[in-house]
Protein backbone atom coordinates (compact mmCIF):
# COMPACT_ATOMS: atom_id res chain seq x y z
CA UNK A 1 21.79 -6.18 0.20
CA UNK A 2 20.67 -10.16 0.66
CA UNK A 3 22.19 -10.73 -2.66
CA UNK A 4 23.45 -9.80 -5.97
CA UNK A 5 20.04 -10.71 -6.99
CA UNK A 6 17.97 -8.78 -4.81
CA UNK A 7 18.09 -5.69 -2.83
CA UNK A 8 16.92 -5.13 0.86
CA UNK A 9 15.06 -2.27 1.96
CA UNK A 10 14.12 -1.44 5.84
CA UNK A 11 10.40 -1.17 6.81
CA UNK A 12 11.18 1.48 9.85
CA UNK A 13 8.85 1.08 13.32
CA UNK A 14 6.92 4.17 11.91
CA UNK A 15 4.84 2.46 8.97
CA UNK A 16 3.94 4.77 5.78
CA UNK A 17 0.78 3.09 5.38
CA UNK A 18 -1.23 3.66 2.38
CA UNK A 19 -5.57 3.47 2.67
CA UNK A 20 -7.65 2.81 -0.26
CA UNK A 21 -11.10 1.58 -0.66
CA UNK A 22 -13.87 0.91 -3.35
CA UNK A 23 -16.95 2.77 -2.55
CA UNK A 24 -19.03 -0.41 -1.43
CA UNK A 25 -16.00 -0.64 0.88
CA UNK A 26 -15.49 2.65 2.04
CA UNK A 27 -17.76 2.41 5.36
CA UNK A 28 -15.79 -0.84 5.96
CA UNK A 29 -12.29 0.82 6.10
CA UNK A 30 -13.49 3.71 7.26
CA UNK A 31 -14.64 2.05 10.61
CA UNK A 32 -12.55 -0.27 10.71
CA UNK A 33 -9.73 2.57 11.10
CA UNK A 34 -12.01 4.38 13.72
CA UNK A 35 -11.36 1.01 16.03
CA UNK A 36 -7.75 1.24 15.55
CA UNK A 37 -6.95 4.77 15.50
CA UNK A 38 -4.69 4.66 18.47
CA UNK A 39 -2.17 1.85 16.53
CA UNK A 40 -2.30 4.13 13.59
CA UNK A 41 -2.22 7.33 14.92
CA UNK A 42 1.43 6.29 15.22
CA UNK A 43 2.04 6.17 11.68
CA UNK A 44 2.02 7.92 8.29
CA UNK A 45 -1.35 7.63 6.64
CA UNK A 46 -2.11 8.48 2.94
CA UNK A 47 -4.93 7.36 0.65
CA UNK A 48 -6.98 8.40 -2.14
CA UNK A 49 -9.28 10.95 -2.90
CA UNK A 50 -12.87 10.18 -0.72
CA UNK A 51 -11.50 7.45 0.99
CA UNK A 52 -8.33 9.64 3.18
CA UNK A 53 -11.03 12.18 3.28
CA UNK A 54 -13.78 10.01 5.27
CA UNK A 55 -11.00 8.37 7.53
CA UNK A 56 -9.61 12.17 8.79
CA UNK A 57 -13.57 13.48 8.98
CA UNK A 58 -14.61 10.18 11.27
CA UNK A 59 -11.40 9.58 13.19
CA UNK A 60 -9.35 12.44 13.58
CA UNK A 61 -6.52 11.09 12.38
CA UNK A 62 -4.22 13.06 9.68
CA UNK A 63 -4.03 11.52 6.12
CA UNK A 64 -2.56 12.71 3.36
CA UNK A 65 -4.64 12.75 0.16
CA UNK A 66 -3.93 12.00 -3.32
CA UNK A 67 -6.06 11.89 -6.39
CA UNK A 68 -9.47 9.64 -6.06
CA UNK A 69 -8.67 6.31 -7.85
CA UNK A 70 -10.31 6.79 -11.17
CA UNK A 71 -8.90 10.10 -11.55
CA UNK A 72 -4.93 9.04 -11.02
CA UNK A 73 -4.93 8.66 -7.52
CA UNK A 74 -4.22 4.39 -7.85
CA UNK A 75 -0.82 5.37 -9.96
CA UNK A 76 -0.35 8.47 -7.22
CA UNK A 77 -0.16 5.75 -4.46
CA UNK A 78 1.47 3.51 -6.75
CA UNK A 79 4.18 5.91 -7.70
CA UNK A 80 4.97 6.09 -3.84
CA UNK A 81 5.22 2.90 -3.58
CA UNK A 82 8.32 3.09 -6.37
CA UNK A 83 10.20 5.78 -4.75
CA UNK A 84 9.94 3.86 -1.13
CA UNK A 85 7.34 6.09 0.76
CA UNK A 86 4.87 3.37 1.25
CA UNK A 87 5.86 0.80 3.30
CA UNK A 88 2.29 -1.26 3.43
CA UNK A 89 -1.32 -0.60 1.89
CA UNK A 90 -5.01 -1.39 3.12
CA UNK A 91 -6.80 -1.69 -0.41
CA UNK A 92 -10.54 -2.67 0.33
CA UNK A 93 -11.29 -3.41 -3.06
CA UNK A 94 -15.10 -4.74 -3.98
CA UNK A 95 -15.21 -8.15 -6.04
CA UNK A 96 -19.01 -7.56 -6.83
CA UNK A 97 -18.84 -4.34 -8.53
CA UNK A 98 -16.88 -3.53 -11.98
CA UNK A 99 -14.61 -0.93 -11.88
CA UNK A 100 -14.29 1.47 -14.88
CA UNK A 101 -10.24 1.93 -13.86
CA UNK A 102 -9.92 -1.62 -12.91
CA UNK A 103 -6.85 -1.59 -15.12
CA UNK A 104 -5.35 0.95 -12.30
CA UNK A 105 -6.49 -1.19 -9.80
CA UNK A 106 -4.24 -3.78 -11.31
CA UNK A 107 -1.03 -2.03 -11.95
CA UNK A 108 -1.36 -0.79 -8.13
CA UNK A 109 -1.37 -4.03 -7.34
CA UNK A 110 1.13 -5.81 -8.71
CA UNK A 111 3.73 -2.68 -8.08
CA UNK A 112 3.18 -3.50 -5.07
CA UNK A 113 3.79 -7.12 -5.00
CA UNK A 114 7.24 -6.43 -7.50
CA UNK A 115 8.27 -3.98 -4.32
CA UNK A 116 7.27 -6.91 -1.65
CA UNK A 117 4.94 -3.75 0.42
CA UNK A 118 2.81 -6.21 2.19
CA UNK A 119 -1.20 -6.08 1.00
CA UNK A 120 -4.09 -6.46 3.30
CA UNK A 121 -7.38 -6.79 0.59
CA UNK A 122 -9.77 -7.39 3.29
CA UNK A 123 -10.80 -6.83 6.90
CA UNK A 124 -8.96 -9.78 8.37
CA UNK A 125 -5.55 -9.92 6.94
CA UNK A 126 -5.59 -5.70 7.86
CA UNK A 127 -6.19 -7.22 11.43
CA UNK A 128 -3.51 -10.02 11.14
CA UNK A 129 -1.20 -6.99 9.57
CA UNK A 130 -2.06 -4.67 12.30
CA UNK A 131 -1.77 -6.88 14.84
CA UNK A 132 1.87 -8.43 13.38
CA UNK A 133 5.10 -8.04 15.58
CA UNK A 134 6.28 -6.05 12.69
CA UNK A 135 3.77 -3.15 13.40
CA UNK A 136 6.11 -2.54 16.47
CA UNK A 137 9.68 -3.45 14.77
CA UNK A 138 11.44 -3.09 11.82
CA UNK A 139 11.26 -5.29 8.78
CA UNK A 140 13.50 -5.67 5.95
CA UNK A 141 11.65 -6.48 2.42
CA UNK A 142 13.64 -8.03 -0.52
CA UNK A 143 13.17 -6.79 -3.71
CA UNK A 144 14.17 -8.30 -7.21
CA UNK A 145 17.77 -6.39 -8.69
CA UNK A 146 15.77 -5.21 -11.30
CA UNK A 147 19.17 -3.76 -12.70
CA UNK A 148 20.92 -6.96 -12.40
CA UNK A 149 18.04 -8.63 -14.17
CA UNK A 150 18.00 -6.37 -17.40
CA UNK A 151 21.58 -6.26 -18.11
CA UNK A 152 21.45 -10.54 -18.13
CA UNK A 153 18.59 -9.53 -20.38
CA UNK A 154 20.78 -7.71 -22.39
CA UNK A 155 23.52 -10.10 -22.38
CA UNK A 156 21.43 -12.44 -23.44
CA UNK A 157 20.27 -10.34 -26.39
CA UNK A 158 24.19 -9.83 -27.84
């Protein structure tokens, strides 16, 4: 624990790393994990429906699929993300193109900015990511004591 006020948890060397993608971005991640299948063939993969499929059809590499995003697979990954399973996500997510569970879209991501999981929304900052010394180390992420904040909350209330 940093603090009373927030609580550290360990990134391990082996990365739970979760892949989603919009369909105009699908190819995009899709290849893009085809050119660095031997870094993350070293790590947990997971993603949702269409998207983990197309990555372990083109690349070999084993991914473990949820629910496609529209159909609960967002608040699957999302839910991992909670319980400390997920330790950094790839979300390829198109600005152009409306999305009918864009309010999924949004809770994903800011669970994952309240949990401090790093979040790599295009090509480039997955290849800074990637290519971090933290890919080969451990990293310790600092999250808000969400307990300590509610019962000032509450104390504040009386």
């Amino acid at each position: 624990m940093a603090s009373e006020n927030f609580v550290t948890f360990e990134i391990g060397k082996t990365k739970h790393i979760a892949l989603v993608a919009h369909d105009g971005k699908k190819k995009e991640l899709v290849e893009w994990c085809d050119k660095n299948k031997e870094i993350l063939k070293g790590h947990f993969l997971c993603g949702t429906g269409t998207t983990s499929r197309l990555i372990a059809e083109k690349t070999g590499l084993p991914v473990k699929g949820y629910n496609s995003g529209p159909l609960g697979g967002d608040q699957q990954i999302g839910a991992k993300i909670v319980e400390g399973q997920i330790d950094f996500m790839i979300f390829l997510w198109d600005p152009l193109e409306a999305q009918p569970h864009d309010p999924d879209v949004k809770a994903l991501l800011r669970i994952a900015v309240v949990y401090d999981i790093p979040i790599a929304n295009n090509l480039a900052t997955a290849d800074f990511m990637l290519n971090s010394k933290y890919m080969d180390d451990t990293y310790n992420r600092r999250v808000e004591n969400f307990n300590k904040t509610v019962q000032e909350r509450v104390e504040k209330m009386k």
